[in-house]
C-alpha atoms as a PDB file:
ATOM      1  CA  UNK A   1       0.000   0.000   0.000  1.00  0.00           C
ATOM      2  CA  UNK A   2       3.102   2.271   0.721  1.00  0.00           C
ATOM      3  CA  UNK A   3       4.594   1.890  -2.421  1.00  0.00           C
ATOM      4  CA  UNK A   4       1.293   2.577  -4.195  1.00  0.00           C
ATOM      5  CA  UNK A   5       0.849   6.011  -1.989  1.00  0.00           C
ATOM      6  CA  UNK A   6       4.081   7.712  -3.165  1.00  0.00           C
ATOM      7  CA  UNK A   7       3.729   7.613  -6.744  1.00  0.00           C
ATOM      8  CA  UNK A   8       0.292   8.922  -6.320  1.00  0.00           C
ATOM      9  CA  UNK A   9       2.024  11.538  -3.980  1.00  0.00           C
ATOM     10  CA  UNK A  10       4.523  12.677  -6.553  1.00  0.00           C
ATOM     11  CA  UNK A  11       1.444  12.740  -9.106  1.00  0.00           C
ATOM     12  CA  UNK A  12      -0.447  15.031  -6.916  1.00  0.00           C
ATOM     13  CA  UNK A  13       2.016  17.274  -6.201  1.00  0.00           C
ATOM     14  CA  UNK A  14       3.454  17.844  -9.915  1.00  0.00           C
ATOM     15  CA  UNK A  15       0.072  18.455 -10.425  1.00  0.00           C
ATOM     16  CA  UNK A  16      -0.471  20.667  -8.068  1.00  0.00           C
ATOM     17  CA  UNK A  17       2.635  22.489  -9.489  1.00  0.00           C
ATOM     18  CA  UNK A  18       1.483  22.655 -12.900  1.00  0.00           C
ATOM     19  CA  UNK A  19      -2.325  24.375 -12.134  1.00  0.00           C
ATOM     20  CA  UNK A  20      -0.391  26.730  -9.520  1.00  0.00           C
ATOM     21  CA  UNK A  21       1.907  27.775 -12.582  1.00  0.00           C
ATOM     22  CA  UNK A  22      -0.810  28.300 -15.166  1.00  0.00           C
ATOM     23  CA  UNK A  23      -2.781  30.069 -12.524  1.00  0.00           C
ATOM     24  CA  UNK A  24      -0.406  32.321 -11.513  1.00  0.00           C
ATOM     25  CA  UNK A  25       1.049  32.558 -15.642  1.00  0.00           C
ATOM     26  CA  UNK A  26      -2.854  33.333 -16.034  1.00  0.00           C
ATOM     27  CA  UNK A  27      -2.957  36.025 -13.702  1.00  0.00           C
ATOM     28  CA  UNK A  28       0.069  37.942 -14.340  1.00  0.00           C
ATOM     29  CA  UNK A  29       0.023  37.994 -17.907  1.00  0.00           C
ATOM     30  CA  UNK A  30      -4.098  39.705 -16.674  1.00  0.00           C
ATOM     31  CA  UNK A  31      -2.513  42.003 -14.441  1.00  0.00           C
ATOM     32  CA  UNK A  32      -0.267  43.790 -17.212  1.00  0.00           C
ATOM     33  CA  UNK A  33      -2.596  43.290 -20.191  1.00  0.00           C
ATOM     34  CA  UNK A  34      -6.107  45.562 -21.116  1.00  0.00           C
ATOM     35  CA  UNK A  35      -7.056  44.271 -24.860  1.00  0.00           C
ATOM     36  CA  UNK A  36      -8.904  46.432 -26.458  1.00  0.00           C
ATOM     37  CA  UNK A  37     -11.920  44.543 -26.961  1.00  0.00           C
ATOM     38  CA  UNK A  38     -12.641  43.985 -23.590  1.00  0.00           C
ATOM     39  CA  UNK A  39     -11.732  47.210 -22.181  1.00  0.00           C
ATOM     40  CA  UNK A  40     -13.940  49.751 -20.723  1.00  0.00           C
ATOM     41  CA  UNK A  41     -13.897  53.307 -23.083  1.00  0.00           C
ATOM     42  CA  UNK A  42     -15.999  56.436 -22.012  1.00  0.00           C
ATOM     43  CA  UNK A  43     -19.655  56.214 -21.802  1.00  0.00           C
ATOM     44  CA  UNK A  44     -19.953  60.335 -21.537  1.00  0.00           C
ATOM     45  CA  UNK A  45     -17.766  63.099 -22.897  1.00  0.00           C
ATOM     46  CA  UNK A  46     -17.308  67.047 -21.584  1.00  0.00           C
ATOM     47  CA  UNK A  47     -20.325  67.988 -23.197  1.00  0.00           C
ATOM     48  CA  UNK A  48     -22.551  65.732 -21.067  1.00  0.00           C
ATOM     49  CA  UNK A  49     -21.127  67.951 -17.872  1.00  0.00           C
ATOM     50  CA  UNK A  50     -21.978  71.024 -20.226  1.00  0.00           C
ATOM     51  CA  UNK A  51     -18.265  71.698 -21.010  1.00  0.00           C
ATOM     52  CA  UNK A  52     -16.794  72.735 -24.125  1.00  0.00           C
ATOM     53  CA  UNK A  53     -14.071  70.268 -25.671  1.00  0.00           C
ATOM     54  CA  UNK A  54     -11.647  69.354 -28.255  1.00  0.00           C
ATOM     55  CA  UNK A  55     -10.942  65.281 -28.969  1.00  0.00           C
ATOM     56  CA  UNK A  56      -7.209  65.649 -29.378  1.00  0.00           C
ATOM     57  CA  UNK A  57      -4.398  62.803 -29.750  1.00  0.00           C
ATOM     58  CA  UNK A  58      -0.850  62.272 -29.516  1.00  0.00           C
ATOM     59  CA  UNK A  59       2.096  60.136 -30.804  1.00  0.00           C
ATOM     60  CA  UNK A  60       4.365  59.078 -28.537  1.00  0.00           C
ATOM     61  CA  UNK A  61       8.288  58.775 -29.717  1.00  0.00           C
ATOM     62  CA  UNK A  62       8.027  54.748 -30.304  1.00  0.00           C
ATOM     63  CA  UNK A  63       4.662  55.326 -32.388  1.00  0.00           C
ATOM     64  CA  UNK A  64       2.096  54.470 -29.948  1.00  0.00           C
ATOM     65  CA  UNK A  65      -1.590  56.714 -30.566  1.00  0.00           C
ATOM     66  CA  UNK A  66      -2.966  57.760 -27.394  1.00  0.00           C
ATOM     67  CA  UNK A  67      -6.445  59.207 -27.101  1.00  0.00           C
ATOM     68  CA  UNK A  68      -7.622  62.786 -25.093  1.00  0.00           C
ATOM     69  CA  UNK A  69      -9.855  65.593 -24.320  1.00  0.00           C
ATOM     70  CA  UNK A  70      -8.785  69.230 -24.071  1.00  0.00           C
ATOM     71  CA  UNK A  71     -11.041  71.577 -22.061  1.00  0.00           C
ATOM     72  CA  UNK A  72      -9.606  75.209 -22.736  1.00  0.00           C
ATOM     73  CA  UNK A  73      -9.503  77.627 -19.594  1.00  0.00           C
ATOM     74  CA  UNK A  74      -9.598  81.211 -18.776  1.00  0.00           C
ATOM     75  CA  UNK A  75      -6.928  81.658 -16.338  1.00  0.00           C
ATOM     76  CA  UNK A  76      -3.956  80.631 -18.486  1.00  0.00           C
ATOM     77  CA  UNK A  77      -2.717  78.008 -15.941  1.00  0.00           C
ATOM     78  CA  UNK A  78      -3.338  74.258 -17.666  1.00  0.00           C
ATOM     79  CA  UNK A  79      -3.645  70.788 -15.766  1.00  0.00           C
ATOM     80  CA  UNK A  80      -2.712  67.440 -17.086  1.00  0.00           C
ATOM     81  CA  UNK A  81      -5.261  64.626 -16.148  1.00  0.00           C
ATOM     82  CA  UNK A  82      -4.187  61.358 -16.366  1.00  0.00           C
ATOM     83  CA  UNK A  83      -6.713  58.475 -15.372  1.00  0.00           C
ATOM     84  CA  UNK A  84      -5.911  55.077 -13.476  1.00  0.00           C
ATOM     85  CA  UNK A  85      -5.083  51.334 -14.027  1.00  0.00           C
ATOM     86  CA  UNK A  86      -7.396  50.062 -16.733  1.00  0.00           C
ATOM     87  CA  UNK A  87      -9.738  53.183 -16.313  1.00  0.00           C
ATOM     88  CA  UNK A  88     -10.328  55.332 -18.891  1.00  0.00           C
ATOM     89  CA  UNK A  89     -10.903  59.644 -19.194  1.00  0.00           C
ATOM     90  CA  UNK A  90     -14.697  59.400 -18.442  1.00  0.00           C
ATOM     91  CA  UNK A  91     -14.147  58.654 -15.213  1.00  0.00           C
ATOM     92  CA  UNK A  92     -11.866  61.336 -14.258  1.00  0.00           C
ATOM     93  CA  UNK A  93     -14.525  63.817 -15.787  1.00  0.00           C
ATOM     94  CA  UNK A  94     -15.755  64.581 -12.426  1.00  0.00           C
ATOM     95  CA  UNK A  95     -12.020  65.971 -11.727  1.00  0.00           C
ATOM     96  CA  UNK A  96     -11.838  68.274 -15.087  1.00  0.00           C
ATOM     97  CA  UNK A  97     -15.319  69.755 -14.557  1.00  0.00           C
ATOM     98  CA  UNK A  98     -13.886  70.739 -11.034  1.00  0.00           C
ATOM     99  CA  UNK A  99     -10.837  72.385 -12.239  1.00  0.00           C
ATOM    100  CA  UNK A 100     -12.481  74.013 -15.120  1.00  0.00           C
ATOM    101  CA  UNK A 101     -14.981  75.622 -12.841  1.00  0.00           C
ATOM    102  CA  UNK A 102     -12.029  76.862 -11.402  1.00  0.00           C
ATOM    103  CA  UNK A 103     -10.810  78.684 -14.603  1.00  0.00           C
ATOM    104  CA  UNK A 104      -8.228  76.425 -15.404  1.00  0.00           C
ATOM    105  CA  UNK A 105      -7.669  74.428 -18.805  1.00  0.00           C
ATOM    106  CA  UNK A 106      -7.611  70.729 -18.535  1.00  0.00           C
ATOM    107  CA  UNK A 107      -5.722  68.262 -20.699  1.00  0.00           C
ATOM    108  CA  UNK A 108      -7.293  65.075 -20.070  1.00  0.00           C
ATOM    109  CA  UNK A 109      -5.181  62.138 -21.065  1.00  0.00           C
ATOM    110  CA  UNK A 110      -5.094  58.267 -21.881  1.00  0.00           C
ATOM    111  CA  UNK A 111      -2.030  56.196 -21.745  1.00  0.00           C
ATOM    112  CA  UNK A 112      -1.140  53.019 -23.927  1.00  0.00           C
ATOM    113  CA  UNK A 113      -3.297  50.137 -23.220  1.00  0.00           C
ATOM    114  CA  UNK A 114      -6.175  51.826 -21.808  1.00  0.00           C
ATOM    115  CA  UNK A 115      -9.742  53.516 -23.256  1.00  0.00           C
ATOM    116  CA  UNK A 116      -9.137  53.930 -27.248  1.00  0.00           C
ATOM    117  CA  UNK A 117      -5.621  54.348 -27.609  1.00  0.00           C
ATOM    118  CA  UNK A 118      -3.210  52.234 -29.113  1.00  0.00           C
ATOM    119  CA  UNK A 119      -1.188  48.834 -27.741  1.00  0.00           C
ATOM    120  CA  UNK A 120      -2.271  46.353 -24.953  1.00  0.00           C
ATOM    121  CA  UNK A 121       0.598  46.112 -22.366  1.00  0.00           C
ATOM    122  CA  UNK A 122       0.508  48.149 -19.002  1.00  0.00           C
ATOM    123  CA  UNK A 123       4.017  48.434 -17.701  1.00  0.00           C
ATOM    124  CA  UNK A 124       3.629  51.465 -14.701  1.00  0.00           C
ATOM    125  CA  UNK A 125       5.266  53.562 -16.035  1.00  0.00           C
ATOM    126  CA  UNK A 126       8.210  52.458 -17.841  1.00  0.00           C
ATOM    127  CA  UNK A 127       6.865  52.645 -21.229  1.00  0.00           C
ATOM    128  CA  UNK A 128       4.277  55.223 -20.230  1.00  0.00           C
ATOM    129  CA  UNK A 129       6.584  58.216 -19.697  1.00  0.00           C
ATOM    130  CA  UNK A 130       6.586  58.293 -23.543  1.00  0.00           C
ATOM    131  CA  UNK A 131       3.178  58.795 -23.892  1.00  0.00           C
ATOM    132  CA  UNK A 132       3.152  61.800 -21.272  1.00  0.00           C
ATOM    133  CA  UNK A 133       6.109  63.344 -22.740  1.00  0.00           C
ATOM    134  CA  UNK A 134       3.551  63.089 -25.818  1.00  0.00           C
ATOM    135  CA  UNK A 135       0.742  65.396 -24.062  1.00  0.00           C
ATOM    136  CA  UNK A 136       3.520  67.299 -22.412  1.00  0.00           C
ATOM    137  CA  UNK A 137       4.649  68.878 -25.578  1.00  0.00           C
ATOM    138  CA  UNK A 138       1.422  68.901 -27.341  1.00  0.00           C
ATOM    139  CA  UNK A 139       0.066  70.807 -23.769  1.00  0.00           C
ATOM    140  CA  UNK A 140       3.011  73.704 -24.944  1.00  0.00           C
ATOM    141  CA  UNK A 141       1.839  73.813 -28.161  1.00  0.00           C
ATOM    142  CA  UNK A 142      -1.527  75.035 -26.938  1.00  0.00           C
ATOM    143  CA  UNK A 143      -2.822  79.050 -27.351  1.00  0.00           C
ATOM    144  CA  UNK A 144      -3.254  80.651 -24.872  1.00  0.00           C
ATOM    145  CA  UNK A 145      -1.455  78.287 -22.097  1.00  0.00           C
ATOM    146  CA  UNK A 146       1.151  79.639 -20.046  1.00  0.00           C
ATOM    147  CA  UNK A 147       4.175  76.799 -19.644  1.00  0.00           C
ATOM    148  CA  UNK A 148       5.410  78.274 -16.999  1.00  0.00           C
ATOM    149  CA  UNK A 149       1.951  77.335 -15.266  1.00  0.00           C
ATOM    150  CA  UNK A 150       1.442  73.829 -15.779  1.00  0.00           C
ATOM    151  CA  UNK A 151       0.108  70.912 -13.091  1.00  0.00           C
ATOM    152  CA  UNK A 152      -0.600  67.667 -12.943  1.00  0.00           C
ATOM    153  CA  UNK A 153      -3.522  65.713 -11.469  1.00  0.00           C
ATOM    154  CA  UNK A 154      -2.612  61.684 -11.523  1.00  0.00           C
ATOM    155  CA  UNK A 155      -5.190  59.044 -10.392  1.00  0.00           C
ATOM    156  CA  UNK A 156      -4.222  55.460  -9.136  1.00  0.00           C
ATOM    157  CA  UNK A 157      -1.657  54.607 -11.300  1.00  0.00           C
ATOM    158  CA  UNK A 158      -2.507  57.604 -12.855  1.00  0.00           C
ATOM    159  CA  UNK A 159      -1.080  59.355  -9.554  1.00  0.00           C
ATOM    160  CA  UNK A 160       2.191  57.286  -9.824  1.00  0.00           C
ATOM    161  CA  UNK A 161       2.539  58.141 -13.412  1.00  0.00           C
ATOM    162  CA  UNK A 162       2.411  62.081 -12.504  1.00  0.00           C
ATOM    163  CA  UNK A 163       5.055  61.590  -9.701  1.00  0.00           C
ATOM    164  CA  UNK A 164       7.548  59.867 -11.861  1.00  0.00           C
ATOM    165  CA  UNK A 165       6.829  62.435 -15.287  1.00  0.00           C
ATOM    166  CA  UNK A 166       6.976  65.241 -13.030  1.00  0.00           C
ATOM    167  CA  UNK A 167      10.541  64.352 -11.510  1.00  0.00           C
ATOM    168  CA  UNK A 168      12.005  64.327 -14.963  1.00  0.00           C
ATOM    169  CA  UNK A 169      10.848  67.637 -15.978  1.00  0.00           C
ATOM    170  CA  UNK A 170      10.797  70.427 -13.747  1.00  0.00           C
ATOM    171  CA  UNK A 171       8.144  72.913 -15.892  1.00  0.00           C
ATOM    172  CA  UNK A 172       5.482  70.716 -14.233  1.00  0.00           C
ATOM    173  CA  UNK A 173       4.738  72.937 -11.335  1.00  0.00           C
ATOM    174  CA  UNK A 174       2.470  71.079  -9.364  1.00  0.00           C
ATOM    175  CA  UNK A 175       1.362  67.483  -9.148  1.00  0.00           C
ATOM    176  CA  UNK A 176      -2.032  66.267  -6.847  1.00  0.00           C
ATOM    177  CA  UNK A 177      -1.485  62.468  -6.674  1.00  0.00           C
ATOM    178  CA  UNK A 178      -4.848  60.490  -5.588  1.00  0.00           C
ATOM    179  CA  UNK A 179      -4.546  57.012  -4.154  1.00  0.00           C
ATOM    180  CA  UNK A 180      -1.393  56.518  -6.022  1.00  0.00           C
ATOM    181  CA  UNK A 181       0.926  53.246  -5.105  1.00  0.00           C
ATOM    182  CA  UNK A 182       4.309  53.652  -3.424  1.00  0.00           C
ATOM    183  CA  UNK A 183       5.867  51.438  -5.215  1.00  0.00           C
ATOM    184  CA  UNK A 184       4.458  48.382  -6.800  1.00  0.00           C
ATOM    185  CA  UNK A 185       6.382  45.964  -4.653  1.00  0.00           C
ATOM    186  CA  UNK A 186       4.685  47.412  -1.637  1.00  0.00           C
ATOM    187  CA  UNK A 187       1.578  46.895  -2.764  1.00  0.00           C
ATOM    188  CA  UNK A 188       1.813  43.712  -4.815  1.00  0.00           C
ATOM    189  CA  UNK A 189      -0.784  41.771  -2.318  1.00  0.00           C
ATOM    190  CA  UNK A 190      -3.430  43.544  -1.922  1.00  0.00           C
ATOM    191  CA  UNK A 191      -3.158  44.378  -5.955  1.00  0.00           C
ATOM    192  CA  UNK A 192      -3.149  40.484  -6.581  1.00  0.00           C
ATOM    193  CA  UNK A 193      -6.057  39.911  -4.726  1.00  0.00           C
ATOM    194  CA  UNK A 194      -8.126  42.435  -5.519  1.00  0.00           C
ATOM    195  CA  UNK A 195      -7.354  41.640  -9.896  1.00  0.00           C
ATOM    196  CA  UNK A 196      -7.338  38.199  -9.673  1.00  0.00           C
ATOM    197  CA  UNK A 197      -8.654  36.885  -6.398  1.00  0.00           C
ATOM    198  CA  UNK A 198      -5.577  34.948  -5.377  1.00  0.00           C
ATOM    199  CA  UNK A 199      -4.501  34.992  -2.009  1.00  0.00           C
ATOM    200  CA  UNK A 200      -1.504  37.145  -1.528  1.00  0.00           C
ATOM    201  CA  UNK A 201       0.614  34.079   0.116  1.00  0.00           C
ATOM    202  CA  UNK A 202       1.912  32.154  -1.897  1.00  0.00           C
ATOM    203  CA  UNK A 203       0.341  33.597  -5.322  1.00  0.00           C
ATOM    204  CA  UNK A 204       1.596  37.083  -5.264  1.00  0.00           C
ATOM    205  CA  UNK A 205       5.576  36.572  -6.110  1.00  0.00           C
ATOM    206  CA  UNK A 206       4.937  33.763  -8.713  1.00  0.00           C
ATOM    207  CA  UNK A 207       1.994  36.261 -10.421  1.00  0.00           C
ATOM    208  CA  UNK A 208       4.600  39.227 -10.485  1.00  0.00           C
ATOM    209  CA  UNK A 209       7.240  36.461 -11.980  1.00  0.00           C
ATOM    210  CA  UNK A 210       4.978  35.981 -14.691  1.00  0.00           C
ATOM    211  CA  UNK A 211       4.139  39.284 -15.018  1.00  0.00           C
ATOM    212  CA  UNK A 212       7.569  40.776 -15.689  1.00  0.00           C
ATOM    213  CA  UNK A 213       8.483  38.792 -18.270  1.00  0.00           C
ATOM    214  CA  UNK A 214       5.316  39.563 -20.207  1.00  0.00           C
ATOM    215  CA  UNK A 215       5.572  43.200 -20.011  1.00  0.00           C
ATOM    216  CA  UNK A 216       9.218  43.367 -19.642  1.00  0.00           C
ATOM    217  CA  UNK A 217       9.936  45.523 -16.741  1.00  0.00           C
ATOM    218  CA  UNK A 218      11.404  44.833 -13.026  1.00  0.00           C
ATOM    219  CA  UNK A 219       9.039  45.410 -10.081  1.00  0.00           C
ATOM    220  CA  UNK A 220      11.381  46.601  -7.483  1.00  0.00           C
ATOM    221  CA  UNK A 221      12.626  49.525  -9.694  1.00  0.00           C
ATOM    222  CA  UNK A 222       9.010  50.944 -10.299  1.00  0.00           C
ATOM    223  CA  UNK A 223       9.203  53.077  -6.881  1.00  0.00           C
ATOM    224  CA  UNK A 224       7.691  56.383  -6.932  1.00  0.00           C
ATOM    225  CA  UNK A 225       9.154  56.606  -3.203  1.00  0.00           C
ATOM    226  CA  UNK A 226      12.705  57.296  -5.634  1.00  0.00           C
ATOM    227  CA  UNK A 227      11.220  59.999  -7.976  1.00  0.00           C
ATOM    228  CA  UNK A 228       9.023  61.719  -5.598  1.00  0.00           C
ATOM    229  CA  UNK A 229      11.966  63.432  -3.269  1.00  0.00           C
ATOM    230  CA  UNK A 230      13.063  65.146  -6.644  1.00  0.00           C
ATOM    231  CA  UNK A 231       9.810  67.100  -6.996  1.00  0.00           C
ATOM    232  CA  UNK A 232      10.831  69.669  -4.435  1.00  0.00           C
ATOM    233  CA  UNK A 233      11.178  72.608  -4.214  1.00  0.00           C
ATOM    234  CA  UNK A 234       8.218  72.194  -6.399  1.00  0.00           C
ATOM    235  CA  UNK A 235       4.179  71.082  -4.196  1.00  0.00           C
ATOM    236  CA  UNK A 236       3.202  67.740  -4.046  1.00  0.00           C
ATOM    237  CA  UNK A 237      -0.175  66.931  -2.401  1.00  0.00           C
ATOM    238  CA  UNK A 238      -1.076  62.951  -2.000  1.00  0.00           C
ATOM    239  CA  UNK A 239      -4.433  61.842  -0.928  1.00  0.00           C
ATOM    240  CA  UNK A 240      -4.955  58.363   0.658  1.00  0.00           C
ATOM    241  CA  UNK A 241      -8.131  56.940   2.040  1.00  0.00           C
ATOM    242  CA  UNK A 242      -7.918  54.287   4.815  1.00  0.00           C
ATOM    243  CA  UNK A 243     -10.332  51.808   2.670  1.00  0.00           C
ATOM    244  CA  UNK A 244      -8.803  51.580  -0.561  1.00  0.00           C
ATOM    245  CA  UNK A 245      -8.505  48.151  -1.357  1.00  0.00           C
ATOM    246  CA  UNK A 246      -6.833  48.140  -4.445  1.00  0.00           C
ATOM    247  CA  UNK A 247      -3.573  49.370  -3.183  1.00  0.00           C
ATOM    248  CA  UNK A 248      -2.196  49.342   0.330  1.00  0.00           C
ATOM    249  CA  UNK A 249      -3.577  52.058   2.787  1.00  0.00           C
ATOM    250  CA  UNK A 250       0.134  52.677   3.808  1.00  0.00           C
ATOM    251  CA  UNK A 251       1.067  54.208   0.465  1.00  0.00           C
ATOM    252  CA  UNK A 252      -0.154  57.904   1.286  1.00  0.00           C
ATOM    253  CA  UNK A 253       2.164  57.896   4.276  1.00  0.00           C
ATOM    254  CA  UNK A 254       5.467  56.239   2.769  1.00  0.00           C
ATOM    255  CA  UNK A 255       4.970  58.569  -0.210  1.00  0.00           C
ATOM    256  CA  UNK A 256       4.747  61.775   2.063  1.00  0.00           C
ATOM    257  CA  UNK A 257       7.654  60.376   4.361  1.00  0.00           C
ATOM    258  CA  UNK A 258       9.957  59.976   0.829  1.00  0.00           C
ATOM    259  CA  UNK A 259       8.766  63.752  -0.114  1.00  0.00           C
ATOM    260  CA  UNK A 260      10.262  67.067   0.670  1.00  0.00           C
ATOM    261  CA  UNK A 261       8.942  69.974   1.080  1.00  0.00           C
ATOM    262  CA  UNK A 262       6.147  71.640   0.378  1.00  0.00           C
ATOM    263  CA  UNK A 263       4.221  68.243   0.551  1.00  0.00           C
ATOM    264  CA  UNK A 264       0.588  68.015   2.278  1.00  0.00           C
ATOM    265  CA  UNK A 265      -1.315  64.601   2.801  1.00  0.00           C
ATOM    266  CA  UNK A 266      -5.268  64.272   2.998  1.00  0.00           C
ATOM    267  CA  UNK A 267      -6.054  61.169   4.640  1.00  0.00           C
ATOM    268  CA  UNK A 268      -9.115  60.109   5.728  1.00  0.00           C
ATOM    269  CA  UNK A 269      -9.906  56.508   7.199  1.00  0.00           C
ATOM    270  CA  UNK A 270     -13.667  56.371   5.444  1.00  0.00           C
ATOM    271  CA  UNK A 271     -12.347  56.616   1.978  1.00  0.00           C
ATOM    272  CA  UNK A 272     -11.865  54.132  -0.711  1.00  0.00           C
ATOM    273  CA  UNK A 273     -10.075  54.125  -3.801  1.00  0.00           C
ATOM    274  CA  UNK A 274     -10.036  57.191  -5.590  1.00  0.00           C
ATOM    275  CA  UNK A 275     -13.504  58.346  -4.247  1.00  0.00           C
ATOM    276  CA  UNK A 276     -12.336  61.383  -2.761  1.00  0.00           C
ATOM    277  CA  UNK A 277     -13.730  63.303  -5.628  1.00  0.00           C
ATOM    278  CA  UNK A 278     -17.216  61.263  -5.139  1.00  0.00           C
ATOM    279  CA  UNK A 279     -17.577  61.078  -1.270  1.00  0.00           C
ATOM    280  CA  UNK A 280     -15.654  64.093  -0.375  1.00  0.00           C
ATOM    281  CA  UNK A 281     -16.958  66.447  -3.023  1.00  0.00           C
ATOM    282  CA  UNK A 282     -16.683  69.537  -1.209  1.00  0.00           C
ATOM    283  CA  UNK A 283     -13.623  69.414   0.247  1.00  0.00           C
ATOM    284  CA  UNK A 284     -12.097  67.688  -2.342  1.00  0.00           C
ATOM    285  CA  UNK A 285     -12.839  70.945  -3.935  1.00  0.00           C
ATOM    286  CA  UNK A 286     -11.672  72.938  -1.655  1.00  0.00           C
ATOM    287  CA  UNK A 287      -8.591  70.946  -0.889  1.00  0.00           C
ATOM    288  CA  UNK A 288      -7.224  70.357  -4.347  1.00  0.00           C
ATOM    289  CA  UNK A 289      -8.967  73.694  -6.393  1.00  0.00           C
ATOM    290  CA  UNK A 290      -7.213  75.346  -3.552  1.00  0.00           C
ATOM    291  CA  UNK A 291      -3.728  73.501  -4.046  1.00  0.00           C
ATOM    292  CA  UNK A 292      -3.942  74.404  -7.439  1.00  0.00           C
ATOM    293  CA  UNK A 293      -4.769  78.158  -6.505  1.00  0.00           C
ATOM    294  CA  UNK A 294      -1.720  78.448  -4.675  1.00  0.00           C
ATOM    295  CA  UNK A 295       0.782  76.735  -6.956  1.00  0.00           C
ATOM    296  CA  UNK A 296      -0.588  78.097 -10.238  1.00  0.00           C
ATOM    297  CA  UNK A 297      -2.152  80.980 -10.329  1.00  0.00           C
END
């Protein structure tokens, strides 16, 4: 009977090794892909909010067509909006109609992979600075915008994205950064879990495996704890609700702690993931129009 039980063992567990690889194969090759037929795209444009609009694009430097909306201001000042992981620009409309109220012209922007723009890869950041740089130069190109008076508003990755750009190039004057991820190593669990509904232990390591070697990027250098020191003397403000569960609630903090001055953090326990502009309406007005206000104008 013994001798029958180990090869049945053995048979188990290289099975058990073979559906815990194509799981976890499975899931990271979801975590860094969006296809296009399956992705969500905007349901409403400006004009449903009553705002006037242009549809705009850009070509990045490696020839990848990204997709946007530009909402011209009054006040000269002009902030780049740049949506979240496998979101899309209608649902960062609520932020543009706020700033726009506000006088200011809003660039609202897609990157690779995501809404109706070109490619299917999401790699954080690493091939995504090309398609900022993109709406970076087309946002200087545009009458009546002053470059010396330029911001950026990043959501979710989005808010990552807007740390890193803004590092690199020191006419961005401002950068608001909502529910954005530390680093991606820090919040690799409760990313894995919440995409693909594996438990963080022992799934998380062998999905990121799998992941980097579809997309073709390292996790532990996509760390916006490293880029976001290098914004001073220029203001960063981060906001961080206590029940995001897409990304750690700990990123708000270690972000602020790697910033220098000025830097400001809105946390608030009640909040999830990117709903500050949702469940905190007001003051998210206040707080970020205001930000702007200062840094801007």
């Amino acid at each position: 009977m013994r001798r029958r039980l180990v090869p049945a063992a053995v048979l188990l567990g290289l099975t058990a090794v073979a559906v815990t690889g194509w799981m976890t194969r499975s899931a990271g090759r979801g975590l860094v892909t969006n296809p296009a037929f399956s992705r969500p795209v905007p349901e409403r444009t400006p004009a449903d909010l009553g705002l006037a609009y242009q549809s705009v694009y850009v070509i990045a430097a490696d020839g990848f067509k990204t997709v946007g909306w530009y909402l011209p201001g009054e006040n000269g000042a002009l902030v780049l909006v740049q949506h979240g992981y496998k979101a899309h620009r209608g649902q960062v409309l609520p932020v543009a109609a706020m700033l726009r109220r506000h006088g200011y012209g809003v660039l609202v922007m897609s990157t690779r992979g995501h809404d109706r723009s070109d490619g299917e890869l999401i790699t954080f950041g690493v091939q995504e600075m090309k398609d900022l740089a993109a709406w970076h130069a087309l946002a200087l190109t545009l009458a009546g915008v002053d470059p010396r008076r330029i911001g950026m508003f990043g959501s979710s990755m989005g808010g990552s994205l807007a740390i890193q750009y803004a590092a690199d190039h020191r006419d961005i004057r401002a950068v608001v950064a909502d529910s954005a991820f530390s680093s991606l190593d820090d919040t690799v669990s409760t990313s894995v879990l919440h995409q693909t509904g594996l438990p963080a232990f022992p799934f998380a390591p062998l999905v990121v495996f799998w992941a980097e070697r579809q997309a073709g990027f390292d996790s532990a250098t996509i760390d916006a704890k490293r880029w976001i020191g290098r914004l001073s003397p220029r203001p960063v403000l981060l906001l961080q609700g206590g029940r995001d569960t897409f990304i750690t609630p700990a990123s708000g903090r270690l972000l602020y702690d790697a910033a220098r001055e000025p830097k400001e953090l809105w946390f608030d326990p009640d909040v999830g993931h990117t709903l500050f502009s949702r469940d905190r309406a007001e003051e998210f007005e206040q707080r970020v129009g205001g930000f702007f206000e200062r840094y801007l104008k």
